[in-house]
N, C-alpha and C. Protein backbone atom coordinates (compact mmCIF):
# COMPACT_ATOMS: atom_id res chain seq x y z
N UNK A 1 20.42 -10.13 4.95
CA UNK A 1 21.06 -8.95 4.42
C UNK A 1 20.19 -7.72 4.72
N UNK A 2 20.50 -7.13 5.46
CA UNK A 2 20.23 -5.51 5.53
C UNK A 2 20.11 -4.68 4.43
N UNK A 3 18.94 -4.43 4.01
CA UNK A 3 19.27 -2.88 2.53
C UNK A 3 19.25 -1.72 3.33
N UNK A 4 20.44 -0.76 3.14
CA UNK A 4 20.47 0.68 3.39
C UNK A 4 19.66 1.58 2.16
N UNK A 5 19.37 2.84 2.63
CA UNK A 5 18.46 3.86 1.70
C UNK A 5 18.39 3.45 0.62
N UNK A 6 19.25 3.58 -0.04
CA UNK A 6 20.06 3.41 -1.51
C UNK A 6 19.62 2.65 -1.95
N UNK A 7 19.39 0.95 -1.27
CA UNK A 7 18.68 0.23 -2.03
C UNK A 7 17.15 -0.25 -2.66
N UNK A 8 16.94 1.02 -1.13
CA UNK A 8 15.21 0.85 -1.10
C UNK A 8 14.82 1.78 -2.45
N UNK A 9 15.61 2.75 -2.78
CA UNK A 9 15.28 4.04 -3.83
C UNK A 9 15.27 3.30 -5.17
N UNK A 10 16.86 2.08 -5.33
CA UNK A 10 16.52 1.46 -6.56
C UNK A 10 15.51 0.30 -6.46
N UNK A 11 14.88 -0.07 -5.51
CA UNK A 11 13.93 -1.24 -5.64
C UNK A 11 12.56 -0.62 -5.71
N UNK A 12 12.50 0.64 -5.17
CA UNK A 12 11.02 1.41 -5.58
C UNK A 12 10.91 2.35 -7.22
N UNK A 13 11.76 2.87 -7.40
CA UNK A 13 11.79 3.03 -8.75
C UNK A 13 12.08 2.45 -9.55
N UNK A 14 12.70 1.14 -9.58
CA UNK A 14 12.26 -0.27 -10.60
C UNK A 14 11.27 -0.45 -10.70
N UNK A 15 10.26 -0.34 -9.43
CA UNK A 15 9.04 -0.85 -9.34
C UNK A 15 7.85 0.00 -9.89
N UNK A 16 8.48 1.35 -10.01
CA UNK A 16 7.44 2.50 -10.16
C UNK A 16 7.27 2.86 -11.87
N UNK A 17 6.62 2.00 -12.38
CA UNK A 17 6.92 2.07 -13.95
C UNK A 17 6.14 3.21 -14.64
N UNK A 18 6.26 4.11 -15.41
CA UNK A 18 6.22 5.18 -16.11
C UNK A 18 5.00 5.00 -16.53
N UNK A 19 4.36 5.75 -16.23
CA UNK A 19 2.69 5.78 -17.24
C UNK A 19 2.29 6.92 -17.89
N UNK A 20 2.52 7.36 -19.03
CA UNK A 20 1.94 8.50 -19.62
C UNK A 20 0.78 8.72 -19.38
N UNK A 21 0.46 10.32 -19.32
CA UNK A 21 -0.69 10.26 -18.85
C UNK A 21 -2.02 10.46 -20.42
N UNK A 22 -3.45 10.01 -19.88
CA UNK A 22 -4.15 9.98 -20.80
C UNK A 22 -4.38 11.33 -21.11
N UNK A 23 -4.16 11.36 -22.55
CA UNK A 23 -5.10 12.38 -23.35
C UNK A 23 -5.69 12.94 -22.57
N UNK A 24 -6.19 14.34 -22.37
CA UNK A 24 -7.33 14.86 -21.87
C UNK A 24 -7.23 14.43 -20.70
N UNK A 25 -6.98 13.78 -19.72
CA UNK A 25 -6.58 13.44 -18.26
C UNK A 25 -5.97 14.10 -17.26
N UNK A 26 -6.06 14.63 -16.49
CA UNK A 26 -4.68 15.41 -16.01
C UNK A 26 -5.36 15.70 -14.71
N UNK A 27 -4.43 16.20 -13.98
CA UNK A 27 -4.81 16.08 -12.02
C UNK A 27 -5.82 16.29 -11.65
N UNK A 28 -6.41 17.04 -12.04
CA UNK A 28 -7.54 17.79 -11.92
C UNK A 28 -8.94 16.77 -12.06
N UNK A 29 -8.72 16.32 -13.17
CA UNK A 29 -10.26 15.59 -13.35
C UNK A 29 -9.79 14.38 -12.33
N UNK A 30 -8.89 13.61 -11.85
CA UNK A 30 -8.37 12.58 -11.11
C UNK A 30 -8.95 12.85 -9.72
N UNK A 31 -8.16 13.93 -9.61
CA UNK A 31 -8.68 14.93 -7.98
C UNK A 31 -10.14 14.61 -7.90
N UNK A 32 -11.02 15.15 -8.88
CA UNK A 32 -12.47 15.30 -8.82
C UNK A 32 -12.88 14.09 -9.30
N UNK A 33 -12.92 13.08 -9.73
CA UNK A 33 -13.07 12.03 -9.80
C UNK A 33 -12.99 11.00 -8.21
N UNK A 34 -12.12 11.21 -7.53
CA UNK A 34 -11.94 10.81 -6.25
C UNK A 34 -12.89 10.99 -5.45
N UNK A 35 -12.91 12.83 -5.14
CA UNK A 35 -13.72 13.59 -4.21
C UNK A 35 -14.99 12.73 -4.92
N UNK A 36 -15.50 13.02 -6.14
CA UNK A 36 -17.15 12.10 -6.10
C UNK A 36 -17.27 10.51 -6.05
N UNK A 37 -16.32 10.03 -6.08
CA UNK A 37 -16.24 8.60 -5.97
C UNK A 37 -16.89 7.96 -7.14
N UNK A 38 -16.59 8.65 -8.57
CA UNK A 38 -16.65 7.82 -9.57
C UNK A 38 -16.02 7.96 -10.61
N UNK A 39 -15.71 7.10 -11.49
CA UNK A 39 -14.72 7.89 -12.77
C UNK A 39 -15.65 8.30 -13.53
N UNK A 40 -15.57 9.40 -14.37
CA UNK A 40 -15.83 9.97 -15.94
C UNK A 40 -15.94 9.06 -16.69
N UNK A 41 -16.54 8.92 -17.72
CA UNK A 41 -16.84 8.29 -19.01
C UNK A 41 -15.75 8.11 -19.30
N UNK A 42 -15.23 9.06 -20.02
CA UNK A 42 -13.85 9.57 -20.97
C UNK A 42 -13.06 8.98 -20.34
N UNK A 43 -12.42 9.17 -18.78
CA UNK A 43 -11.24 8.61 -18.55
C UNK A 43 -11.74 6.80 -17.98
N UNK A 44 -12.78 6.57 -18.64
CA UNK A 44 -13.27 4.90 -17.99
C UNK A 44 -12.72 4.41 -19.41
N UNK A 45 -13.04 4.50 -19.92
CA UNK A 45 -12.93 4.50 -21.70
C UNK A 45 -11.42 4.52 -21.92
N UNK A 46 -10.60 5.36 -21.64
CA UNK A 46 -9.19 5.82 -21.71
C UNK A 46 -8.50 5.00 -20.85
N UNK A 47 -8.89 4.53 -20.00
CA UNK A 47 -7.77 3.64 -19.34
C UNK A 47 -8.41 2.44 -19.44
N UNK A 48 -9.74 1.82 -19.54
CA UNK A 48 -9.98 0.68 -20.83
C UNK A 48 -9.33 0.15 -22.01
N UNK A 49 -8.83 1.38 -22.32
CA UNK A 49 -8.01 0.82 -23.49
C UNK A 49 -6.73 0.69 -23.72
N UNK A 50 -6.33 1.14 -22.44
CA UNK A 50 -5.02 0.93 -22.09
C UNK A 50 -5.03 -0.53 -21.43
N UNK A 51 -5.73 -0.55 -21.25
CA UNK A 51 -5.65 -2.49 -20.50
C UNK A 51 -5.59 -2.75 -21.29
N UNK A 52 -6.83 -3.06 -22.27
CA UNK A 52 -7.01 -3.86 -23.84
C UNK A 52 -5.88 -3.70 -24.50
N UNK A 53 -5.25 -2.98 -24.66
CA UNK A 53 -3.53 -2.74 -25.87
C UNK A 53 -2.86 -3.54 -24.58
N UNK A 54 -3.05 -4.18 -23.90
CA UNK A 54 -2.01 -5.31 -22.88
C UNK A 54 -0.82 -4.03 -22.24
N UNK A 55 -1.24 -2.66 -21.72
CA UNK A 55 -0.09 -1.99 -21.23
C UNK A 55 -0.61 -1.95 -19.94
N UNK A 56 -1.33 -2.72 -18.97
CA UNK A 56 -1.53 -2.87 -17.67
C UNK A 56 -2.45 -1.62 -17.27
N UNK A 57 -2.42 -1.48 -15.99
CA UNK A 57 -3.04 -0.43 -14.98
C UNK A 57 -2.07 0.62 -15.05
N UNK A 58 -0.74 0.29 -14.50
CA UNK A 58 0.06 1.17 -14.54
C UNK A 58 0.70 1.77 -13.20
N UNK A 59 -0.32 2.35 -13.10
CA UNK A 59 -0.57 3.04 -12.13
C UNK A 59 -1.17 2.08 -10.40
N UNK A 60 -2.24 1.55 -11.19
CA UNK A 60 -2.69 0.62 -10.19
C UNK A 60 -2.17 -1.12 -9.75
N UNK A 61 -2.08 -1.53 -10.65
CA UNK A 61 -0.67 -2.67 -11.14
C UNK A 61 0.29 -2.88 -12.25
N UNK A 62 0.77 -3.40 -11.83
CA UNK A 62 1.84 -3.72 -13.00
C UNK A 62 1.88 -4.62 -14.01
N UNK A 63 2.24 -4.88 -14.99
CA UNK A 63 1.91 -5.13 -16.39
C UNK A 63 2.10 -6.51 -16.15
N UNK A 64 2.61 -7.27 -15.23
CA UNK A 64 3.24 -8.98 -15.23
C UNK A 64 1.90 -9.05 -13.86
N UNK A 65 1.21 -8.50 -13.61
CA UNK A 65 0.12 -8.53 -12.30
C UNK A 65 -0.09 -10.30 -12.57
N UNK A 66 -0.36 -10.98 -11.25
CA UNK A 66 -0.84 -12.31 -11.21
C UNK A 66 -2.17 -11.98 -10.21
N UNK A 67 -2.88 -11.49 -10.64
CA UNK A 67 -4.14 -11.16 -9.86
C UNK A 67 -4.31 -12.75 -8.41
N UNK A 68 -4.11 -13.88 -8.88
CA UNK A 68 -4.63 -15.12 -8.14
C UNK A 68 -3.44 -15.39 -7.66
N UNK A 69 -2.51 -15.11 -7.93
CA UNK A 69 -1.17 -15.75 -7.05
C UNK A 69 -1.44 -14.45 -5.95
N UNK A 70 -1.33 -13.16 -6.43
CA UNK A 70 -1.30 -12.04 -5.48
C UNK A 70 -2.78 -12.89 -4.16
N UNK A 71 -3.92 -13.21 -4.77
CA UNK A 71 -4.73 -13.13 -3.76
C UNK A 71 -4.59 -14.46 -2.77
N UNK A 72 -4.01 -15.27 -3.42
CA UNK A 72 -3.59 -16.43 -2.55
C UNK A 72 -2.39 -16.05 -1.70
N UNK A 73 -1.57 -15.50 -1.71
CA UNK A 73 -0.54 -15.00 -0.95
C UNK A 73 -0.90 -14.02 0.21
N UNK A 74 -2.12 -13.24 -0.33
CA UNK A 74 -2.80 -12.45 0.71
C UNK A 74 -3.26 -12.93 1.34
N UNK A 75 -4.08 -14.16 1.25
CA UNK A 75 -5.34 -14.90 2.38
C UNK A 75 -4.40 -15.81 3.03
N UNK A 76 -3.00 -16.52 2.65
CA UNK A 76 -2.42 -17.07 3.67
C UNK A 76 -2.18 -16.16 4.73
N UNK A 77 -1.72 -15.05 4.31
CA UNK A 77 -1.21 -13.72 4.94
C UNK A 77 -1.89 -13.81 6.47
N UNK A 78 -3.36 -13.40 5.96
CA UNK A 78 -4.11 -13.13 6.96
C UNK A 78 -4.21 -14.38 7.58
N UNK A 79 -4.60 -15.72 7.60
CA UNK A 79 -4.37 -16.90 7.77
C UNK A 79 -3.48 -16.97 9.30
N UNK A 80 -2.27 -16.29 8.80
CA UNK A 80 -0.59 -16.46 9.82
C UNK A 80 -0.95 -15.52 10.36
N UNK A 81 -1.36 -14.28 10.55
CA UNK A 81 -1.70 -13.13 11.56
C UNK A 81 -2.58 -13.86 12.35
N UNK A 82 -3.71 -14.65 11.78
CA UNK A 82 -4.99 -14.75 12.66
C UNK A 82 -4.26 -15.58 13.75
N UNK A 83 -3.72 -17.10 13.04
CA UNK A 83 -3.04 -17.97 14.06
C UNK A 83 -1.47 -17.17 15.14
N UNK A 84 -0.89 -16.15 14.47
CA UNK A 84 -0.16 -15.80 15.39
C UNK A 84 -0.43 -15.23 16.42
N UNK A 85 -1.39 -14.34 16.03
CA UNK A 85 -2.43 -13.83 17.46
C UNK A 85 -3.34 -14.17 18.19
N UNK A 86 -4.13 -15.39 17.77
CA UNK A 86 -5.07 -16.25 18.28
C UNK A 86 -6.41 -15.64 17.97
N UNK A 87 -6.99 -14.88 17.12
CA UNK A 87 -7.82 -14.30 16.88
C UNK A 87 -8.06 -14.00 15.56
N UNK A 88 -9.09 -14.15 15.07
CA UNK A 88 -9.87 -13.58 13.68
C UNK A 88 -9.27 -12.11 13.48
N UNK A 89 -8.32 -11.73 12.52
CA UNK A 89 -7.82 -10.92 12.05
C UNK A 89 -8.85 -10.52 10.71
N UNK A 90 -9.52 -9.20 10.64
CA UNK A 90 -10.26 -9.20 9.44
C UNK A 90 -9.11 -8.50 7.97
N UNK A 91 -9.67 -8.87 7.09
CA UNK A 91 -8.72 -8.48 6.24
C UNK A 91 -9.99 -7.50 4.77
N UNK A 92 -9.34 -7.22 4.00
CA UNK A 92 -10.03 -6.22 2.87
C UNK A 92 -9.05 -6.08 1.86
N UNK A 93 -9.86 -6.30 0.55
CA UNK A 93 -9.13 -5.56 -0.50
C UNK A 93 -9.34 -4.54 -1.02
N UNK A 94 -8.32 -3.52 -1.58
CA UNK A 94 -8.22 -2.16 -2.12
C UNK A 94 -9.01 -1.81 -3.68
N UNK A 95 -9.69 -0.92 -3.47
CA UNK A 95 -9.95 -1.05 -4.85
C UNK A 95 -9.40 0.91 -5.22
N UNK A 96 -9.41 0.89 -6.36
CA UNK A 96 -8.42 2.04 -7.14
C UNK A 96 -7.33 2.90 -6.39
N UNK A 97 -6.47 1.50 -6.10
CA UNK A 97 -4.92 1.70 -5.47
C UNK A 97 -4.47 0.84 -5.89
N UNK A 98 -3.03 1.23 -5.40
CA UNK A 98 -1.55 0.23 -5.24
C UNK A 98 -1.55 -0.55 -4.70
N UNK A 99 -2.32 -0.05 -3.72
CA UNK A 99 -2.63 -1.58 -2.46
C UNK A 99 -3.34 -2.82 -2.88
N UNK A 100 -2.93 -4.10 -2.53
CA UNK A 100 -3.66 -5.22 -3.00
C UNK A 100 -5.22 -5.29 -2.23
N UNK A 101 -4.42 -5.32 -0.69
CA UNK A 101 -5.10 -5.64 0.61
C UNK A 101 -4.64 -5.04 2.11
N UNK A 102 -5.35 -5.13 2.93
CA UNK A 102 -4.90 -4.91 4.41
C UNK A 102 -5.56 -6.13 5.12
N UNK A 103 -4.42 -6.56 5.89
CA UNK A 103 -5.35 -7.09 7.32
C UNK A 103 -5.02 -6.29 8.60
N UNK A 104 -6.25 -6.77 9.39
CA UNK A 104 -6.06 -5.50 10.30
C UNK A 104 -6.10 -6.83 11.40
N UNK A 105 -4.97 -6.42 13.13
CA UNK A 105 -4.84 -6.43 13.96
C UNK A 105 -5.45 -5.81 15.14
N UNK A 106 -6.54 -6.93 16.13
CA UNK A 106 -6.93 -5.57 17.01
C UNK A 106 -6.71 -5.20 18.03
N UNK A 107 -7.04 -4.59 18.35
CA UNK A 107 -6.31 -3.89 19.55
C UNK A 107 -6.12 -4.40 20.95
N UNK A 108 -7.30 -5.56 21.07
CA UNK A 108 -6.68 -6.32 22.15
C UNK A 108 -5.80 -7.41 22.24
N UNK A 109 -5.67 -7.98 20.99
CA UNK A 109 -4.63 -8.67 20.56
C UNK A 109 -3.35 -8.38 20.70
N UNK A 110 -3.07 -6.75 20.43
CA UNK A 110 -1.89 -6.14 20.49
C UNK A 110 -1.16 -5.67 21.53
N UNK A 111 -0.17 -5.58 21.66
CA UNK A 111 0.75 -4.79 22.56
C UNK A 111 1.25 -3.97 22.33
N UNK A 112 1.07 -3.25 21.19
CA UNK A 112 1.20 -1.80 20.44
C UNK A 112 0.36 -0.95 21.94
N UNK A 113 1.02 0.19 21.78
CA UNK A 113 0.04 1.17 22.18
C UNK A 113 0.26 2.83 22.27
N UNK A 114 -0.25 3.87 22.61
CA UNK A 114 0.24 5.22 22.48
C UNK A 114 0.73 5.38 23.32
N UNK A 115 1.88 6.37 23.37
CA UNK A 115 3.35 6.37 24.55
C UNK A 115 2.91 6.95 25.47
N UNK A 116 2.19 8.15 25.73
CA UNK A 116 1.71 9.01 26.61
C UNK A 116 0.47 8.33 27.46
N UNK A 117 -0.62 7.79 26.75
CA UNK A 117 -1.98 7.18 27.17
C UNK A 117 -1.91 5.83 27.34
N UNK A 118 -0.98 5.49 26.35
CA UNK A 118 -0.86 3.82 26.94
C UNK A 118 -2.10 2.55 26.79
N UNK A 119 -2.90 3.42 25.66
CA UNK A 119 -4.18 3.08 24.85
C UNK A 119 -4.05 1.71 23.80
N UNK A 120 -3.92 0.80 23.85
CA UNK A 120 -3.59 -0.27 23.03
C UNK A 120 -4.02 0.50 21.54
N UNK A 121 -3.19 0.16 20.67
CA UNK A 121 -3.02 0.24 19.59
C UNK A 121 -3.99 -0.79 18.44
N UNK A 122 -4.73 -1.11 17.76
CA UNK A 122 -4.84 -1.69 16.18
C UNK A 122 -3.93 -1.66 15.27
N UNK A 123 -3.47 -2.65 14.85
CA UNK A 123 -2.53 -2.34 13.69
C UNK A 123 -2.89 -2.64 12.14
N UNK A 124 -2.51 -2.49 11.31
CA UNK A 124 -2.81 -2.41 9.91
C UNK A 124 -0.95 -3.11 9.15
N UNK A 125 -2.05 -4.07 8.47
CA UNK A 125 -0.38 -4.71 7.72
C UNK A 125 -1.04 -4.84 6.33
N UNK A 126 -0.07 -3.94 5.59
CA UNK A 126 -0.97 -3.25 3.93
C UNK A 126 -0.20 -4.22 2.82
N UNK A 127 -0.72 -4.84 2.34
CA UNK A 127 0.58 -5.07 0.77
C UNK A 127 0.07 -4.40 -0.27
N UNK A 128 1.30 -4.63 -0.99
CA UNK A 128 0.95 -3.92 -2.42
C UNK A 128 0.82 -4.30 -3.38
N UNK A 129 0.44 -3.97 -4.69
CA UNK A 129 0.61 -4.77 -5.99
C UNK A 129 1.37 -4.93 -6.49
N UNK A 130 2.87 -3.75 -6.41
CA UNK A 130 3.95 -3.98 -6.81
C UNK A 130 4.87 -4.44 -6.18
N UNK A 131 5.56 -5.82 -6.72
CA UNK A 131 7.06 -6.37 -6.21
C UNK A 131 6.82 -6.88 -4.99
N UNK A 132 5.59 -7.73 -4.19
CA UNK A 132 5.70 -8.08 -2.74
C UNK A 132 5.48 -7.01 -1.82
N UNK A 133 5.71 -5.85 -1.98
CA UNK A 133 6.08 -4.84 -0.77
C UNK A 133 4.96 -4.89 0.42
N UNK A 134 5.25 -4.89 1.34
CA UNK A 134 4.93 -4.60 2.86
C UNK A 134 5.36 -3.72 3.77
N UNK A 135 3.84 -3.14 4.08
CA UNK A 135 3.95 -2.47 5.31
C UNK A 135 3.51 -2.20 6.64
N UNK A 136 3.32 -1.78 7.60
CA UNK A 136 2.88 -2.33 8.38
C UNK A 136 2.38 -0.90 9.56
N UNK A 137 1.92 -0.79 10.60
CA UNK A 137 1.91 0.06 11.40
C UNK A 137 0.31 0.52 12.44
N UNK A 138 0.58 1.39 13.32
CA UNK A 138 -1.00 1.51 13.52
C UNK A 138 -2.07 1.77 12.69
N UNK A 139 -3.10 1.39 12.98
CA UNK A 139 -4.16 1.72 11.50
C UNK A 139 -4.70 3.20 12.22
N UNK A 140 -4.86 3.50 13.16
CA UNK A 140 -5.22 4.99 13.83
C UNK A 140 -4.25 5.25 15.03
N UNK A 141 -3.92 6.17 14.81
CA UNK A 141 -2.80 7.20 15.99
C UNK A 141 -3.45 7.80 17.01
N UNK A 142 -5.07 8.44 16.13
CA UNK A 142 -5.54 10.15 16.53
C UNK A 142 -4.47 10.84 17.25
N UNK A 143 -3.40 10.88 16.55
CA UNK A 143 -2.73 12.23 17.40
C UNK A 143 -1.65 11.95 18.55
N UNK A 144 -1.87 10.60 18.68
CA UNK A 144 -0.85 10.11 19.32
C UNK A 144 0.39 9.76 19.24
N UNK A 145 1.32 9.51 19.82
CA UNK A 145 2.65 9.22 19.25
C UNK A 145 2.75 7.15 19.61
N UNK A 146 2.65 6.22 18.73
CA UNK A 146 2.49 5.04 19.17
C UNK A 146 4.18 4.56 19.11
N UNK A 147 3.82 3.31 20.32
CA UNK A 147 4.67 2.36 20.30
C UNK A 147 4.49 1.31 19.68
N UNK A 148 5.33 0.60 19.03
CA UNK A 148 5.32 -0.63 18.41
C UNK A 148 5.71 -1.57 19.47
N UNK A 149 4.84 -2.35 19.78
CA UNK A 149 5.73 -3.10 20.76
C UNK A 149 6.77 -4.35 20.07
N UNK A 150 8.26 -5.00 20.57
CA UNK A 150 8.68 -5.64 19.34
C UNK A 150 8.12 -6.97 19.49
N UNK A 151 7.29 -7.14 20.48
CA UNK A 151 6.72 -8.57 20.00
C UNK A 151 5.41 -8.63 19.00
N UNK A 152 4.80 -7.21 18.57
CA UNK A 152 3.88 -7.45 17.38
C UNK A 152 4.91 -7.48 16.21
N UNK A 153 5.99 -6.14 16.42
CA UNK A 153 6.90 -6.88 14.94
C UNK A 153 7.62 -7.72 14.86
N UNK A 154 7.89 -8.47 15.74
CA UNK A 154 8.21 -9.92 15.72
C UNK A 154 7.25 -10.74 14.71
N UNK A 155 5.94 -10.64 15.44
CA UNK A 155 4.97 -11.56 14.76
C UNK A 155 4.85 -10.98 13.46
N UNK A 156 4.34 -9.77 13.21
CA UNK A 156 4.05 -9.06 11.91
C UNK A 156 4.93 -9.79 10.84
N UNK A 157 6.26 -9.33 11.31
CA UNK A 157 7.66 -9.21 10.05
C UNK A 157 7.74 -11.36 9.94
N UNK A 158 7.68 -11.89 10.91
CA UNK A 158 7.25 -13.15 10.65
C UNK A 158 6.41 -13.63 9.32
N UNK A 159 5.41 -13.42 9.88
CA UNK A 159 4.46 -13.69 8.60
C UNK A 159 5.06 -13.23 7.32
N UNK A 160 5.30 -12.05 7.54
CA UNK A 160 5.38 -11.20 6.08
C UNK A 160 6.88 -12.09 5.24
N UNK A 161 7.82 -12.17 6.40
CA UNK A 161 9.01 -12.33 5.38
C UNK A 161 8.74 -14.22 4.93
N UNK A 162 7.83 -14.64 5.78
CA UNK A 162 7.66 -16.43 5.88
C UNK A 162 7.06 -16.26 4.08
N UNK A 163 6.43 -15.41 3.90
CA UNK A 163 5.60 -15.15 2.40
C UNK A 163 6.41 -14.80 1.82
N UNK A 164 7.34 -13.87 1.66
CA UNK A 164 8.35 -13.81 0.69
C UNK A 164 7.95 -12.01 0.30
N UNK A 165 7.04 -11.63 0.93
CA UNK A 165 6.91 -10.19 1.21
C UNK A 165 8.02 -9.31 1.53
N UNK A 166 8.47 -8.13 0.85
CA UNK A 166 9.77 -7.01 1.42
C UNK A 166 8.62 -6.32 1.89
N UNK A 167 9.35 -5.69 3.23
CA UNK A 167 9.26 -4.76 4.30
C UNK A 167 9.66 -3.73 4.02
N UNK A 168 8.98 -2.67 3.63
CA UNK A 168 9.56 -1.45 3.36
C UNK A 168 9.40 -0.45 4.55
N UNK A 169 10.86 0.04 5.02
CA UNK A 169 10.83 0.96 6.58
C UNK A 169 9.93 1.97 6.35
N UNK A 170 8.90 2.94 7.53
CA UNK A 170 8.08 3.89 7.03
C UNK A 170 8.80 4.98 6.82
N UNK A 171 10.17 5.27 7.28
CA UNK A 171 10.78 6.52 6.96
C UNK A 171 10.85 6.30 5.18
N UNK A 172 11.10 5.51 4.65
CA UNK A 172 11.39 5.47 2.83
C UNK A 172 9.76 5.78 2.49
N UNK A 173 9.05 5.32 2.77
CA UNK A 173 7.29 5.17 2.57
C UNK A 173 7.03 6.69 2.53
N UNK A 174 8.04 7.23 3.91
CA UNK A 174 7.10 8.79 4.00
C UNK A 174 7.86 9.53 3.47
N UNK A 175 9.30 9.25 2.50
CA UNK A 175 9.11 10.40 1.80
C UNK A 175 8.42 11.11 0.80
N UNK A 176 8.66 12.56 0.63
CA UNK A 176 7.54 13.01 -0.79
C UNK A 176 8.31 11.95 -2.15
N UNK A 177 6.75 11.70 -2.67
CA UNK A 177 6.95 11.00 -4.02
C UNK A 177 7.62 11.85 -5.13
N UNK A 178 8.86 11.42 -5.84
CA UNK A 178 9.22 12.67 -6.86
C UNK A 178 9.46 11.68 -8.50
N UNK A 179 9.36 10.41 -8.09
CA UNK A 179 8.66 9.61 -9.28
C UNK A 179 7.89 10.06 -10.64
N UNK A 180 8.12 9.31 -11.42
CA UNK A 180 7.61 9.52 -13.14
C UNK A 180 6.32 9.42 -12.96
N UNK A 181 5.18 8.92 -12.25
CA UNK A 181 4.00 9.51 -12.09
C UNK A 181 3.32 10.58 -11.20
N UNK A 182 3.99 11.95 -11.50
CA UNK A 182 3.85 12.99 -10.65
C UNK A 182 2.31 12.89 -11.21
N UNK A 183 2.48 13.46 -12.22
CA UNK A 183 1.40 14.40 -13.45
C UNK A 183 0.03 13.60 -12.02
N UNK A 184 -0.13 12.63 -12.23
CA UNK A 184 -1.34 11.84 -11.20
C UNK A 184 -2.31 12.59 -9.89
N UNK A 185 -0.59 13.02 -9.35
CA UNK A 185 -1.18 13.61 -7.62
C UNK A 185 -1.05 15.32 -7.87
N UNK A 186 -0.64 16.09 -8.95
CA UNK A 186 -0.92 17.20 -9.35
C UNK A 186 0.34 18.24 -8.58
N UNK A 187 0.77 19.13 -8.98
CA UNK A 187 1.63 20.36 -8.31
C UNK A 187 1.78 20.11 -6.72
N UNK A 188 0.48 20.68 -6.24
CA UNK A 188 -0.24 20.55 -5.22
C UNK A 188 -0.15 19.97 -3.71
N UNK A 189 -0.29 18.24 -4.21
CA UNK A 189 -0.54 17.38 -3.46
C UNK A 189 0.73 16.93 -2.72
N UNK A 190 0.46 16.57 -1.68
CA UNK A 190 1.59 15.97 -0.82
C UNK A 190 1.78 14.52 -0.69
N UNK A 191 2.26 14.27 -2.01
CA UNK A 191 2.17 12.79 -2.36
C UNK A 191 3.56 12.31 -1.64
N UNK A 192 3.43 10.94 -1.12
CA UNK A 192 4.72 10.21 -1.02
C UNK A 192 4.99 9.29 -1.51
N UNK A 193 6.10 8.44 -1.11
CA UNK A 193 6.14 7.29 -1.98
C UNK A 193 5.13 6.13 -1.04
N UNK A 194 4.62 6.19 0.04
CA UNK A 194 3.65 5.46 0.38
C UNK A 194 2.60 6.30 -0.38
N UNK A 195 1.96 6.64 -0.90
CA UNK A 195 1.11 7.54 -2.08
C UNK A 195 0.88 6.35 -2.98
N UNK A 196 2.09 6.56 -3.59
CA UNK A 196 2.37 5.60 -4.57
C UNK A 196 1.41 4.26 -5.25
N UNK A 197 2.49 3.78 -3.79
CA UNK A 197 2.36 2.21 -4.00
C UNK A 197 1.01 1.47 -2.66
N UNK A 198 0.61 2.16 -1.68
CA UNK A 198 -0.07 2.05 -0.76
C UNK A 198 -1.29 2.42 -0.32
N UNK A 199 -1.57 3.73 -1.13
CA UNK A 199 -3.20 4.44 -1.26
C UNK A 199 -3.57 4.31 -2.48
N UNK A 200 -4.53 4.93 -2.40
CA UNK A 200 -6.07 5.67 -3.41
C UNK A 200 -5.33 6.22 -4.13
N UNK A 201 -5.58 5.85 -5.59
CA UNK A 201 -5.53 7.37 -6.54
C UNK A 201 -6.76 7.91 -6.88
């Protein structure tokens, strides 16, 4: 079955569950919290205790999170990339994101490459914490316009759907995020819904 727009909008905002924001919290200290690469006391404390009252991350996972099913589903993941490509695929997990993990594809493995230069491509295949979601694409462009070749998304979308992973298209990913956790990415920011569920907060 094919999902058109429509369905991707209600399966990402099912997924995108409402988090009030903390007391005293607000874009600003988040923003600057990032840029230094550490949290504040106050908001370590404040979203501490939002775990402890059993109301999840929120933001970062979701309240039914299976931390060990998620990571076993990831390491087969990478597992089926390595054997589909014949090569040690390295993989990583996310820490203060949506993202679970990435494994990365490299570039000589691939048949991706940039349309103009014709530069083999690396690819990057991201999941998330919420609902299975998958995505997939070059992990660097610089500026290029890439090709997918369809025998990496052959292999890619393989793996992913053999796991029980949804594929979310990058046109839905790149729109701006207009979701119940604005307050997060501030006025400002050019958040999307790959924002969301796929980067750093």
């Amino acid at each position: 079955m094919t999902m058109v727009d429509a369905d991707w909008w209600s399966v990402l905002r099912a997924l995108d569950e409402p988090v009030a924001p903390v007391e005293g919290i607000g874009p600003e200290l988040i923003l600057r919290a990032m840029v230094e690469g550490r949290i504040p006391e106050p908001m370590a404390a404040a979203l501490n205790e939002r775990v402890a009252r059993g109301e999840g991350g929120g933001l970062e996972v979701p309240r039914d999170f299976d931390h060990a099913a998620a990571q076993g589903r990831f390491d087969r993941l990478a597992e089926r990339l390595s054997e589909a490509y014949g090569c040690s695929c390295d993989s990583g997990l996310a820490q203060d994101s949506a993202c679970f993990g990435s494994v990365w594809i490299p570039a000589e493995a691939s048949r991706s490459h940039t349309k103009r230069t014709r530069i083999r491509l690396s690819l990057q295949v991201s999941v998330s914490n919420f609902g299975g979601l998958a995505t997939y694409g070059p992990s660097s462009q610089n500026g290029h316009t890439p090709y997918l070749h369809p025998d990496d998304r052959q292999r890619i979308e393989q793996a992913l759907v053999g796991l029980g992973y949804l594929i979310v298209p990058r046109h839905i990913l790149a729109t701006p995020y207009d979701g119940p956790n604005g307050w997060v990415f501030g006025t400002t920011a050019d958040a999307t819904w790959f924002t969301r569920f796929f980067d750093h907060f």
